[in-house]
PDB file of N, CA and C in Angstrom:
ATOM      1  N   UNK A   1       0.847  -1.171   0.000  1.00  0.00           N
ATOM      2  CA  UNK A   1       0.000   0.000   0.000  1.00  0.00           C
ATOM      3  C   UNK A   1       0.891   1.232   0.000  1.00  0.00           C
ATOM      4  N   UNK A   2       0.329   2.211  -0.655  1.00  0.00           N
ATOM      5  CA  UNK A   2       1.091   3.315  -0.901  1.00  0.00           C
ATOM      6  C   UNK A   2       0.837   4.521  -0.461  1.00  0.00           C
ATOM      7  N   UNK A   3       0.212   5.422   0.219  1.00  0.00           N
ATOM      8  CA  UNK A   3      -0.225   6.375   0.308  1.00  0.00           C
ATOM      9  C   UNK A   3       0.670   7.728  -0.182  1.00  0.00           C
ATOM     10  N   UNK A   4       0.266   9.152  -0.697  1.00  0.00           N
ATOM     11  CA  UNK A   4       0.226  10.308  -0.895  1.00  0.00           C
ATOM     12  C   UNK A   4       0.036  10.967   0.383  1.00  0.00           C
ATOM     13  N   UNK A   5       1.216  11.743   0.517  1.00  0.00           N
ATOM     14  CA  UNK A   5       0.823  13.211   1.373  1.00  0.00           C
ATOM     15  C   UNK A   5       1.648  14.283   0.891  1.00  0.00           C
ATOM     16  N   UNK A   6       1.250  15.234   0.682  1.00  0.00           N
ATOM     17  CA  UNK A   6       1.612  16.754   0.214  1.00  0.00           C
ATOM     18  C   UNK A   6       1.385  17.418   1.316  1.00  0.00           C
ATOM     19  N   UNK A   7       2.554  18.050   2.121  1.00  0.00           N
ATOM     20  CA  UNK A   7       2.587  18.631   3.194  1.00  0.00           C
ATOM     21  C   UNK A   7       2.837  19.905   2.716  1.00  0.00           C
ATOM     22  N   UNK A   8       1.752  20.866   3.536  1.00  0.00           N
ATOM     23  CA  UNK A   8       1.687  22.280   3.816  1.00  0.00           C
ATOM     24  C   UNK A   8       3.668  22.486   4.006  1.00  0.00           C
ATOM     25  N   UNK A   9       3.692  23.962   3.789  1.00  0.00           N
ATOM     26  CA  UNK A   9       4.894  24.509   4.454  1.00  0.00           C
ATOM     27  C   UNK A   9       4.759  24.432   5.786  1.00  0.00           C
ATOM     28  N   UNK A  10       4.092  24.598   7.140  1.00  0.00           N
ATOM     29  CA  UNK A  10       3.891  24.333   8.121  1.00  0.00           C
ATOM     30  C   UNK A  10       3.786  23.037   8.348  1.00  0.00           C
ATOM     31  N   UNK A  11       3.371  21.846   7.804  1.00  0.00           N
ATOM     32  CA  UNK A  11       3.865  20.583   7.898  1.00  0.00           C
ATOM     33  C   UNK A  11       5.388  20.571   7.700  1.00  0.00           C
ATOM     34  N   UNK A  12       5.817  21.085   6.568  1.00  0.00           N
ATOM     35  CA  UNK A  12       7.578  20.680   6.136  1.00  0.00           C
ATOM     36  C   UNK A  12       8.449  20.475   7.496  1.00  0.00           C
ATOM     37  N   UNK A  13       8.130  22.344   7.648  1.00  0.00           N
ATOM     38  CA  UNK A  13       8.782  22.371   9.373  1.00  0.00           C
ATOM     39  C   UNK A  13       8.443  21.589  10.591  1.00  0.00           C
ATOM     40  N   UNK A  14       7.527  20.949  10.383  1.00  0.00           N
ATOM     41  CA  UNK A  14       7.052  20.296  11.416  1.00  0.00           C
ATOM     42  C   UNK A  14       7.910  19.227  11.545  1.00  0.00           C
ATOM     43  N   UNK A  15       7.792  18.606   9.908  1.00  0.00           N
ATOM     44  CA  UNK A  15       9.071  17.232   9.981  1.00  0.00           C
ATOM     45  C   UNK A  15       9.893  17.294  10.270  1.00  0.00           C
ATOM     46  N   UNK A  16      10.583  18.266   9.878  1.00  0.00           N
ATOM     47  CA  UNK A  16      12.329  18.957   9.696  1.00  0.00           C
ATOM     48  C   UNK A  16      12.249  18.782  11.075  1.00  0.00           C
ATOM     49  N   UNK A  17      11.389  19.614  11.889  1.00  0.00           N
ATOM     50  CA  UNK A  17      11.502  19.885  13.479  1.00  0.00           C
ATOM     51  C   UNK A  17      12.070  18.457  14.464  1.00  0.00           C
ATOM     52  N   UNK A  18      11.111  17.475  14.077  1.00  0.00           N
ATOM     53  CA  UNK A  18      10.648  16.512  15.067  1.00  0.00           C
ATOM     54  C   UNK A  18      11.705  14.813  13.979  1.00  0.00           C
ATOM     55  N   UNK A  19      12.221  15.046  12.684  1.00  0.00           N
ATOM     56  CA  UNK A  19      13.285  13.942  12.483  1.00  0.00           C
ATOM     57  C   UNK A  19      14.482  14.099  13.293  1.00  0.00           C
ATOM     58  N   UNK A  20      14.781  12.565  13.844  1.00  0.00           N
ATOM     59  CA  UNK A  20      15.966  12.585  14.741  1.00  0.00           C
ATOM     60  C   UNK A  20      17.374  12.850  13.665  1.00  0.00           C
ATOM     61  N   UNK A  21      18.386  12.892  13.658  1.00  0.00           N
ATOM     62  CA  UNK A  21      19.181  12.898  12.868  1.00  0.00           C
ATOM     63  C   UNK A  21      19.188  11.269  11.943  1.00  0.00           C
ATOM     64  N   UNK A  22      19.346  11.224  10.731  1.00  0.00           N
ATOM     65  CA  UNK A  22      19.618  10.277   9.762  1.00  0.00           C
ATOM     66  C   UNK A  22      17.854   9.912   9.522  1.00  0.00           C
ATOM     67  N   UNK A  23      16.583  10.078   9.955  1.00  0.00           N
ATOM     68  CA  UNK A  23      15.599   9.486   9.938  1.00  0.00           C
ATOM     69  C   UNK A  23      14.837   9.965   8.881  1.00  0.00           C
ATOM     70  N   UNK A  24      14.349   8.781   8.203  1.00  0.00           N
ATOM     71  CA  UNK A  24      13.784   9.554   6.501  1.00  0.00           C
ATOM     72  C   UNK A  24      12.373   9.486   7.464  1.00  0.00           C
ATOM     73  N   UNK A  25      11.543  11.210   6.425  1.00  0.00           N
ATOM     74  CA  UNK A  25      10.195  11.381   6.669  1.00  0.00           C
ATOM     75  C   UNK A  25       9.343  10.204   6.760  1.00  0.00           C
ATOM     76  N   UNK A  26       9.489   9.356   5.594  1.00  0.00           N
ATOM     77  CA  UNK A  26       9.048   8.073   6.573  1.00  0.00           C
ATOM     78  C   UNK A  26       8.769   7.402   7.743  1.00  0.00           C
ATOM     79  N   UNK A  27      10.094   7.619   8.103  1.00  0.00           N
ATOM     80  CA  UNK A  27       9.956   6.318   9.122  1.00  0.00           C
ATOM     81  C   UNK A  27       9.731   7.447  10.678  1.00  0.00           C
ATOM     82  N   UNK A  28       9.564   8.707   9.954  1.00  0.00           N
ATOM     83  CA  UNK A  28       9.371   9.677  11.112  1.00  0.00           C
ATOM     84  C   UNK A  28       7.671   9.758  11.103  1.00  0.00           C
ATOM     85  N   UNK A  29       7.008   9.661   9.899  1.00  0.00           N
ATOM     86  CA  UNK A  29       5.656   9.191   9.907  1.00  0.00           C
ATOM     87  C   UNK A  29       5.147   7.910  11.062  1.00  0.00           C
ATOM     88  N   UNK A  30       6.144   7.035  10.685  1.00  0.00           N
ATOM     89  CA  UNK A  30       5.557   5.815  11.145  1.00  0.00           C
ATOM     90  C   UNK A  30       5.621   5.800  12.709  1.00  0.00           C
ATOM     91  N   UNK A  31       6.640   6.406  13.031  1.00  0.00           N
ATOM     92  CA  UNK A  31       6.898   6.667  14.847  1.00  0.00           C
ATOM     93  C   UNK A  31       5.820   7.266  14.806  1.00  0.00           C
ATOM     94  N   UNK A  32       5.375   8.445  13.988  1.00  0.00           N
ATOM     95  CA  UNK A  32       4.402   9.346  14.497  1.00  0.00           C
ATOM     96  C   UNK A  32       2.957   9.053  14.790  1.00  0.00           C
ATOM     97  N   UNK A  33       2.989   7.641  13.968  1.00  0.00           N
ATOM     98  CA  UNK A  33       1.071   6.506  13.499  1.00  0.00           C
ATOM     99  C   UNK A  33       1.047   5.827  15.072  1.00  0.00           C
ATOM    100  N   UNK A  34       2.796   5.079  15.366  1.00  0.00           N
ATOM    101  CA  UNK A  34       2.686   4.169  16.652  1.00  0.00           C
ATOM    102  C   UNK A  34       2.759   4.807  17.869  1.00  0.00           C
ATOM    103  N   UNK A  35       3.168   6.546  17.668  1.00  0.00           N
ATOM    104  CA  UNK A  35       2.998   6.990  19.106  1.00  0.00           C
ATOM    105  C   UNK A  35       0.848   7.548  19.159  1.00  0.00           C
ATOM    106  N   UNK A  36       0.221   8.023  17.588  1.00  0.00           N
ATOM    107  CA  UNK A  36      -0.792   8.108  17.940  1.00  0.00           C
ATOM    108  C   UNK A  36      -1.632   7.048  18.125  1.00  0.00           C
ATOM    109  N   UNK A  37      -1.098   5.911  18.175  1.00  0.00           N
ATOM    110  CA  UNK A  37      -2.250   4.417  18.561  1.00  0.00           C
ATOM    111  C   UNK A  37      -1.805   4.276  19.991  1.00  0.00           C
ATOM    112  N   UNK A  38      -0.690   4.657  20.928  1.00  0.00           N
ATOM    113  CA  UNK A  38      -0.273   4.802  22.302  1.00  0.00           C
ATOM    114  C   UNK A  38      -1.411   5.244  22.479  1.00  0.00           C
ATOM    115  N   UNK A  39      -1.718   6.823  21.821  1.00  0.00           N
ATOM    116  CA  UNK A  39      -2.255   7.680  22.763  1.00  0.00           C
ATOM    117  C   UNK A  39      -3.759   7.212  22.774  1.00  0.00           C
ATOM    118  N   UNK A  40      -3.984   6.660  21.879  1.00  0.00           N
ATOM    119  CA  UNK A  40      -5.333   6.336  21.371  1.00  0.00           C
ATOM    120  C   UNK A  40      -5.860   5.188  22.574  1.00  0.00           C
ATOM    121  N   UNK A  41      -4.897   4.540  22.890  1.00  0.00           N
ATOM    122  CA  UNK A  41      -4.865   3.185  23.674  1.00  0.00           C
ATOM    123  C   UNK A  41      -5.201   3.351  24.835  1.00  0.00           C
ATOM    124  N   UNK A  42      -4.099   4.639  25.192  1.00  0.00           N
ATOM    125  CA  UNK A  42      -4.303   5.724  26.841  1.00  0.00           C
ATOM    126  C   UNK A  42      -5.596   6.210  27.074  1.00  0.00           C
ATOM    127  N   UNK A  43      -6.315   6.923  25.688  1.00  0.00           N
ATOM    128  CA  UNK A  43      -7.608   7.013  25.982  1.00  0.00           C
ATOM    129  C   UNK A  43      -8.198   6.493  26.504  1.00  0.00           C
ATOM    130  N   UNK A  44      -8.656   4.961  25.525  1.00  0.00           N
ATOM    131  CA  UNK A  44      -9.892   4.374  25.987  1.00  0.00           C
ATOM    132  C   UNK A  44      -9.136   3.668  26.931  1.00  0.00           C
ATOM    133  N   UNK A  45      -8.001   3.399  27.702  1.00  0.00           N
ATOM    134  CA  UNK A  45      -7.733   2.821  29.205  1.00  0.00           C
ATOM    135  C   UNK A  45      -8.544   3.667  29.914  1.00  0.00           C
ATOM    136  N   UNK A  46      -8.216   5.212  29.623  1.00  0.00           N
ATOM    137  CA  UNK A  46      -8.615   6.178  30.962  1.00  0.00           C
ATOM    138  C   UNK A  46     -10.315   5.853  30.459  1.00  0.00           C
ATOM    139  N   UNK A  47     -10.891   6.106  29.528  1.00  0.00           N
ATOM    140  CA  UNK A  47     -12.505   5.983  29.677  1.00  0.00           C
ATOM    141  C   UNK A  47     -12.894   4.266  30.349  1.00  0.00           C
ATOM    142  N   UNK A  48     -12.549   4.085  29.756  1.00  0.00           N
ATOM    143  CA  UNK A  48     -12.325   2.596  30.623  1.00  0.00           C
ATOM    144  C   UNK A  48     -12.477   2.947  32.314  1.00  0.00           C
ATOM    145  N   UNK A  49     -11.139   3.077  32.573  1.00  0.00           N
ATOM    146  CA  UNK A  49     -11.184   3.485  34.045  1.00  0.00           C
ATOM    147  C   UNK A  49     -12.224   4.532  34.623  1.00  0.00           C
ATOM    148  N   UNK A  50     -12.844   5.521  34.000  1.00  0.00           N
ATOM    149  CA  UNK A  50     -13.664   6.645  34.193  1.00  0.00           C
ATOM    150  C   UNK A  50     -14.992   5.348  34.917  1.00  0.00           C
ATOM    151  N   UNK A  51     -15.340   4.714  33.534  1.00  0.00           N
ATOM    152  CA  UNK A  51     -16.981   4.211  33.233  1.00  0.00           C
ATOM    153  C   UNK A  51     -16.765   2.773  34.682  1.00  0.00           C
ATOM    154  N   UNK A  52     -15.469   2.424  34.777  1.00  0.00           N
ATOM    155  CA  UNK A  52     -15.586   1.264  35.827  1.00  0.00           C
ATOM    156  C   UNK A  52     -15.545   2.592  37.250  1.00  0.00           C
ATOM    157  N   UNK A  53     -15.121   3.290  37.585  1.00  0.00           N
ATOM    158  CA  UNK A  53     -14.921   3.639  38.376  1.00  0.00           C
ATOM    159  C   UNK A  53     -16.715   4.559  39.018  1.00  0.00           C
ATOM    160  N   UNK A  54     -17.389   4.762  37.706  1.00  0.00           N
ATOM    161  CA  UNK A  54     -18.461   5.017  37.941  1.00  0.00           C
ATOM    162  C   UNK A  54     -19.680   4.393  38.147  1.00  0.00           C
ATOM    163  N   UNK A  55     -19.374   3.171  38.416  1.00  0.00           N
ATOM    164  CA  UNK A  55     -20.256   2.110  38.187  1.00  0.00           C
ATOM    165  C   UNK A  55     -20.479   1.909  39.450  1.00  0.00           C
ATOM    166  N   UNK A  56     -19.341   1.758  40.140  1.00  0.00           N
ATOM    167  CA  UNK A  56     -19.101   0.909  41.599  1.00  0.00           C
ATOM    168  C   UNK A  56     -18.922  -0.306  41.465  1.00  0.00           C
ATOM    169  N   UNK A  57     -18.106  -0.818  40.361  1.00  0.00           N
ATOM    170  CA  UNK A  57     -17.533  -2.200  39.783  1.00  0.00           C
ATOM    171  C   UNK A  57     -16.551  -2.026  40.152  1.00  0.00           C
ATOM    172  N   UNK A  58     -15.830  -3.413  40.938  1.00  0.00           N
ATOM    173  CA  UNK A  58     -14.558  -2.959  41.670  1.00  0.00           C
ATOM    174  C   UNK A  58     -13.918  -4.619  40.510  1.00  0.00           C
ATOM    175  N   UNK A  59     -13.305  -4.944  40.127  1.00  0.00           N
ATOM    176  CA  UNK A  59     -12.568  -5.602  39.554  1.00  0.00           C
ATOM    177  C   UNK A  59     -11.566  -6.458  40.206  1.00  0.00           C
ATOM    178  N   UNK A  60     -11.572  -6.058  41.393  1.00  0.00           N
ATOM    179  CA  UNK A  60     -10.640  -6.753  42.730  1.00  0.00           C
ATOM    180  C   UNK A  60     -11.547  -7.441  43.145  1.00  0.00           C
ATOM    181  N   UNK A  61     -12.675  -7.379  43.094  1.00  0.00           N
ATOM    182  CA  UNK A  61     -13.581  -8.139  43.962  1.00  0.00           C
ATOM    183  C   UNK A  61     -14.133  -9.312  43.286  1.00  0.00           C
ATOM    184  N   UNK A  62     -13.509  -9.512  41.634  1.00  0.00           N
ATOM    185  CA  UNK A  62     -13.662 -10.682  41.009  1.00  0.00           C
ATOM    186  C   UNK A  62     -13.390 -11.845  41.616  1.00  0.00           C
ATOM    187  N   UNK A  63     -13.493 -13.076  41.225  1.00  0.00           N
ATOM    188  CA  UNK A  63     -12.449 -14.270  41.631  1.00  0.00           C
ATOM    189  C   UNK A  63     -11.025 -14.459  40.678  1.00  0.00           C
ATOM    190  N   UNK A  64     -10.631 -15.303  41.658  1.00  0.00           N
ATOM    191  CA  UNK A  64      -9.269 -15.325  40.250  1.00  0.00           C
ATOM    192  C   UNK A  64      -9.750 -16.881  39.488  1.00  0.00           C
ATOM    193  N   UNK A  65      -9.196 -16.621  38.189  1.00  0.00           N
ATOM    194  CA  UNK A  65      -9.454 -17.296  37.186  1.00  0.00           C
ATOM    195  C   UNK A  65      -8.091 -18.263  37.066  1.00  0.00           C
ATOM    196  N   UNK A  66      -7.077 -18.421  38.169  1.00  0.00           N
ATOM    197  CA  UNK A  66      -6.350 -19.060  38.334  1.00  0.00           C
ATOM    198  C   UNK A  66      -5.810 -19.833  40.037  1.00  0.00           C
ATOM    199  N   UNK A  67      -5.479 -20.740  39.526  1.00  0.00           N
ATOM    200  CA  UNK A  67      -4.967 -20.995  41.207  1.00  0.00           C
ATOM    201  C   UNK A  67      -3.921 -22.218  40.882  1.00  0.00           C
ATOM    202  N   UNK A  68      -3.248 -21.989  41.942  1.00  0.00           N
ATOM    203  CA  UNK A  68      -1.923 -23.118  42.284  1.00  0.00           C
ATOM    204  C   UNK A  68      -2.157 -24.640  42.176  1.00  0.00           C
ATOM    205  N   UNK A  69      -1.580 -25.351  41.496  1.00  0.00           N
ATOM    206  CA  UNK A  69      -1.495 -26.773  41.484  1.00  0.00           C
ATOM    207  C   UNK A  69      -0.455 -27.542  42.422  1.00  0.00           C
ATOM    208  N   UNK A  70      -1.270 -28.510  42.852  1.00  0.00           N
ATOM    209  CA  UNK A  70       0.244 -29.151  44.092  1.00  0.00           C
ATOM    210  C   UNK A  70       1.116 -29.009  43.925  1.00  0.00           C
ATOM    211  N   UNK A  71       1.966 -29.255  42.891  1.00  0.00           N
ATOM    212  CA  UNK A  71       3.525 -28.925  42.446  1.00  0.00           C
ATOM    213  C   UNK A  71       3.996 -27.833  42.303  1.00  0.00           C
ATOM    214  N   UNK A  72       2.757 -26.690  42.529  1.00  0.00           N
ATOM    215  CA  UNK A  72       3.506 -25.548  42.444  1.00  0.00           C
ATOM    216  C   UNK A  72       3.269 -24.641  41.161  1.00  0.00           C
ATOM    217  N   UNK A  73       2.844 -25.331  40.143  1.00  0.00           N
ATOM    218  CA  UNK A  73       2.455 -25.204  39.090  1.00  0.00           C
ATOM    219  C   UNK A  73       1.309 -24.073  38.902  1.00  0.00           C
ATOM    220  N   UNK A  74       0.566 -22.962  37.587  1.00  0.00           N
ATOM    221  CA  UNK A  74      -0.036 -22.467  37.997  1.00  0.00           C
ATOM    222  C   UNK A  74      -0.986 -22.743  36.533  1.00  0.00           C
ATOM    223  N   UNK A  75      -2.582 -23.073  37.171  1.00  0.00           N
ATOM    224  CA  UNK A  75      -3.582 -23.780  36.200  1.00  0.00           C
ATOM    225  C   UNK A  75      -4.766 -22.598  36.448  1.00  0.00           C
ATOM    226  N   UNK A  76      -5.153 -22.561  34.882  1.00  0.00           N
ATOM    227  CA  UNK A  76      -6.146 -21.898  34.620  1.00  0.00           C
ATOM    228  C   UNK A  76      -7.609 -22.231  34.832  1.00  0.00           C
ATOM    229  N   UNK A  77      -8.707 -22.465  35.399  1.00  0.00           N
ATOM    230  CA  UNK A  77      -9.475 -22.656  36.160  1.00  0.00           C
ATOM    231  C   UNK A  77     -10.333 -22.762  35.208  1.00  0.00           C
ATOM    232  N   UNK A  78     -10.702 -24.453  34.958  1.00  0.00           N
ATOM    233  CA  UNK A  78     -11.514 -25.376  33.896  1.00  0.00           C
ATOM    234  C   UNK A  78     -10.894 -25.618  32.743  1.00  0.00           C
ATOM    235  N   UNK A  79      -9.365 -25.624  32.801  1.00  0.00           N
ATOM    236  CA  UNK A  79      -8.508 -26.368  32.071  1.00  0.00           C
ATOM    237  C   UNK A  79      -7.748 -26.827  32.336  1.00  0.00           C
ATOM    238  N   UNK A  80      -6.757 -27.378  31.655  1.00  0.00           N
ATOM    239  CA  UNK A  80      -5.468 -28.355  31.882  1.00  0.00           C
ATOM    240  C   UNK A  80      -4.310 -27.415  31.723  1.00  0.00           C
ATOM    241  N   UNK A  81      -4.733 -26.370  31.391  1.00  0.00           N
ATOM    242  CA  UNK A  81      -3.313 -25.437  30.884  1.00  0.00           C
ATOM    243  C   UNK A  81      -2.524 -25.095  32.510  1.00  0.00           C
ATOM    244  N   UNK A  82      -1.374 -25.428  32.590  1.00  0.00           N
ATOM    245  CA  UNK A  82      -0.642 -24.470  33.337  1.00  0.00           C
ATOM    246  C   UNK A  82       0.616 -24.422  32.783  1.00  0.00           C
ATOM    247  N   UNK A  83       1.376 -23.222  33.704  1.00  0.00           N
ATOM    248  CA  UNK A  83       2.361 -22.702  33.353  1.00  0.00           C
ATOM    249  C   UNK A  83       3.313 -22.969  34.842  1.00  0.00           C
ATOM    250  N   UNK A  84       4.477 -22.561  34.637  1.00  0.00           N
ATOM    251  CA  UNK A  84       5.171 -22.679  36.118  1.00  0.00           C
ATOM    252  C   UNK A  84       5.494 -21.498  36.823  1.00  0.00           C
ATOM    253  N   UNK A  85       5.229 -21.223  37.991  1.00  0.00           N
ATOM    254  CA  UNK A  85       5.640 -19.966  38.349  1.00  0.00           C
ATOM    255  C   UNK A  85       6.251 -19.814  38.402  1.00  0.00           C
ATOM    256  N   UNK A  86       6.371 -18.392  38.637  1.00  0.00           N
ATOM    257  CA  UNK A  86       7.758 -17.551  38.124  1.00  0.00           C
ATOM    258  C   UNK A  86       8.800 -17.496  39.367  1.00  0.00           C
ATOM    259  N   UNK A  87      10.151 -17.869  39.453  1.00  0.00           N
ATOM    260  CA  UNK A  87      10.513 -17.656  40.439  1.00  0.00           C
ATOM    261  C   UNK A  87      11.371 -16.455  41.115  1.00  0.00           C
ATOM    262  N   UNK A  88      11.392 -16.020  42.241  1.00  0.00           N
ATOM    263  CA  UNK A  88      11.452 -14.838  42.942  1.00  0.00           C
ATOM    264  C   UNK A  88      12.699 -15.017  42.720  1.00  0.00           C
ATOM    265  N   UNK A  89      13.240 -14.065  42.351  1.00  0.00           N
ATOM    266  CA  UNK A  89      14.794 -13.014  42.434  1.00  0.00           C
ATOM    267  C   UNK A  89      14.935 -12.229  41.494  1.00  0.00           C
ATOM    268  N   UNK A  90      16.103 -11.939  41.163  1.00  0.00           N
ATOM    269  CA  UNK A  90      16.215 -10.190  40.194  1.00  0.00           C
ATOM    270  C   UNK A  90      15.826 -11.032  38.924  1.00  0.00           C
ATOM    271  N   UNK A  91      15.615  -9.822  38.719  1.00  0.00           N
ATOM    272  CA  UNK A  91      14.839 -10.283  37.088  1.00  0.00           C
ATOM    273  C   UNK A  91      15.887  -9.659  36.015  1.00  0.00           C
TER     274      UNK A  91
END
Protein backbone atom coordinates (compact mmCIF):
# COMPACT_ATOMS: atom_id res chain seq x y z
CA UNK A 1 0.00 0.00 0.00
CA UNK A 2 1.09 3.31 -0.90
CA UNK A 3 -0.23 6.37 0.31
CA UNK A 4 0.23 10.31 -0.89
CA UNK A 5 0.82 13.21 1.37
CA UNK A 6 1.61 16.75 0.21
CA UNK A 7 2.59 18.63 3.19
CA UNK A 8 1.69 22.28 3.82
CA UNK A 9 4.89 24.51 4.45
CA UNK A 10 3.89 24.33 8.12
CA UNK A 11 3.86 20.58 7.90
CA UNK A 12 7.58 20.68 6.14
CA UNK A 13 8.78 22.37 9.37
CA UNK A 14 7.05 20.30 11.42
CA UNK A 15 9.07 17.23 9.98
CA UNK A 16 12.33 18.96 9.70
CA UNK A 17 11.50 19.88 13.48
CA UNK A 18 10.65 16.51 15.07
CA UNK A 19 13.28 13.94 12.48
CA UNK A 20 15.97 12.58 14.74
CA UNK A 21 19.18 12.90 12.87
CA UNK A 22 19.62 10.28 9.76
CA UNK A 23 15.60 9.49 9.94
CA UNK A 24 13.78 9.55 6.50
CA UNK A 25 10.19 11.38 6.67
CA UNK A 26 9.05 8.07 6.57
CA UNK A 27 9.96 6.32 9.12
CA UNK A 28 9.37 9.68 11.11
CA UNK A 29 5.66 9.19 9.91
CA UNK A 30 5.56 5.82 11.15
CA UNK A 31 6.90 6.67 14.85
CA UNK A 32 4.40 9.35 14.50
CA UNK A 33 1.07 6.51 13.50
CA UNK A 34 2.69 4.17 16.65
CA UNK A 35 3.00 6.99 19.11
CA UNK A 36 -0.79 8.11 17.94
CA UNK A 37 -2.25 4.42 18.56
CA UNK A 38 -0.27 4.80 22.30
CA UNK A 39 -2.26 7.68 22.76
CA UNK A 40 -5.33 6.34 21.37
CA UNK A 41 -4.87 3.19 23.67
CA UNK A 42 -4.30 5.72 26.84
CA UNK A 43 -7.61 7.01 25.98
CA UNK A 44 -9.89 4.37 25.99
CA UNK A 45 -7.73 2.82 29.21
CA UNK A 46 -8.61 6.18 30.96
CA UNK A 47 -12.50 5.98 29.68
CA UNK A 48 -12.32 2.60 30.62
CA UNK A 49 -11.18 3.48 34.04
CA UNK A 50 -13.66 6.65 34.19
CA UNK A 51 -16.98 4.21 33.23
CA UNK A 52 -15.59 1.26 35.83
CA UNK A 53 -14.92 3.64 38.38
CA UNK A 54 -18.46 5.02 37.94
CA UNK A 55 -20.26 2.11 38.19
CA UNK A 56 -19.10 0.91 41.60
CA UNK A 57 -17.53 -2.20 39.78
CA UNK A 58 -14.56 -2.96 41.67
CA UNK A 59 -12.57 -5.60 39.55
CA UNK A 60 -10.64 -6.75 42.73
CA UNK A 61 -13.58 -8.14 43.96
CA UNK A 62 -13.66 -10.68 41.01
CA UNK A 63 -12.45 -14.27 41.63
CA UNK A 64 -9.27 -15.32 40.25
CA UNK A 65 -9.45 -17.30 37.19
CA UNK A 66 -6.35 -19.06 38.33
CA UNK A 67 -4.97 -20.99 41.21
CA UNK A 68 -1.92 -23.12 42.28
CA UNK A 69 -1.50 -26.77 41.48
CA UNK A 70 0.24 -29.15 44.09
CA UNK A 71 3.52 -28.93 42.45
CA UNK A 72 3.51 -25.55 42.44
CA UNK A 73 2.46 -25.20 39.09
CA UNK A 74 -0.04 -22.47 38.00
CA UNK A 75 -3.58 -23.78 36.20
CA UNK A 76 -6.15 -21.90 34.62
CA UNK A 77 -9.48 -22.66 36.16
CA UNK A 78 -11.51 -25.38 33.90
CA UNK A 79 -8.51 -26.37 32.07
CA UNK A 80 -5.47 -28.35 31.88
CA UNK A 81 -3.31 -25.44 30.88
CA UNK A 82 -0.64 -24.47 33.34
CA UNK A 83 2.36 -22.70 33.35
CA UNK A 84 5.17 -22.68 36.12
CA UNK A 85 5.64 -19.97 38.35
CA UNK A 86 7.76 -17.55 38.12
CA UNK A 87 10.51 -17.66 40.44
CA UNK A 88 11.45 -14.84 42.94
CA UNK A 89 14.79 -13.01 42.43
CA UNK A 90 16.22 -10.19 40.19
CA UNK A 91 14.84 -10.28 37.09
Amino acid sequence: MSTGFRPTEADTQLIERLKSPGESTSELIRRGLRSLAREEERRRAYEDMIRIAESGENPADDPDEWEYTADGRIRVIGTDTTVSARREGPR
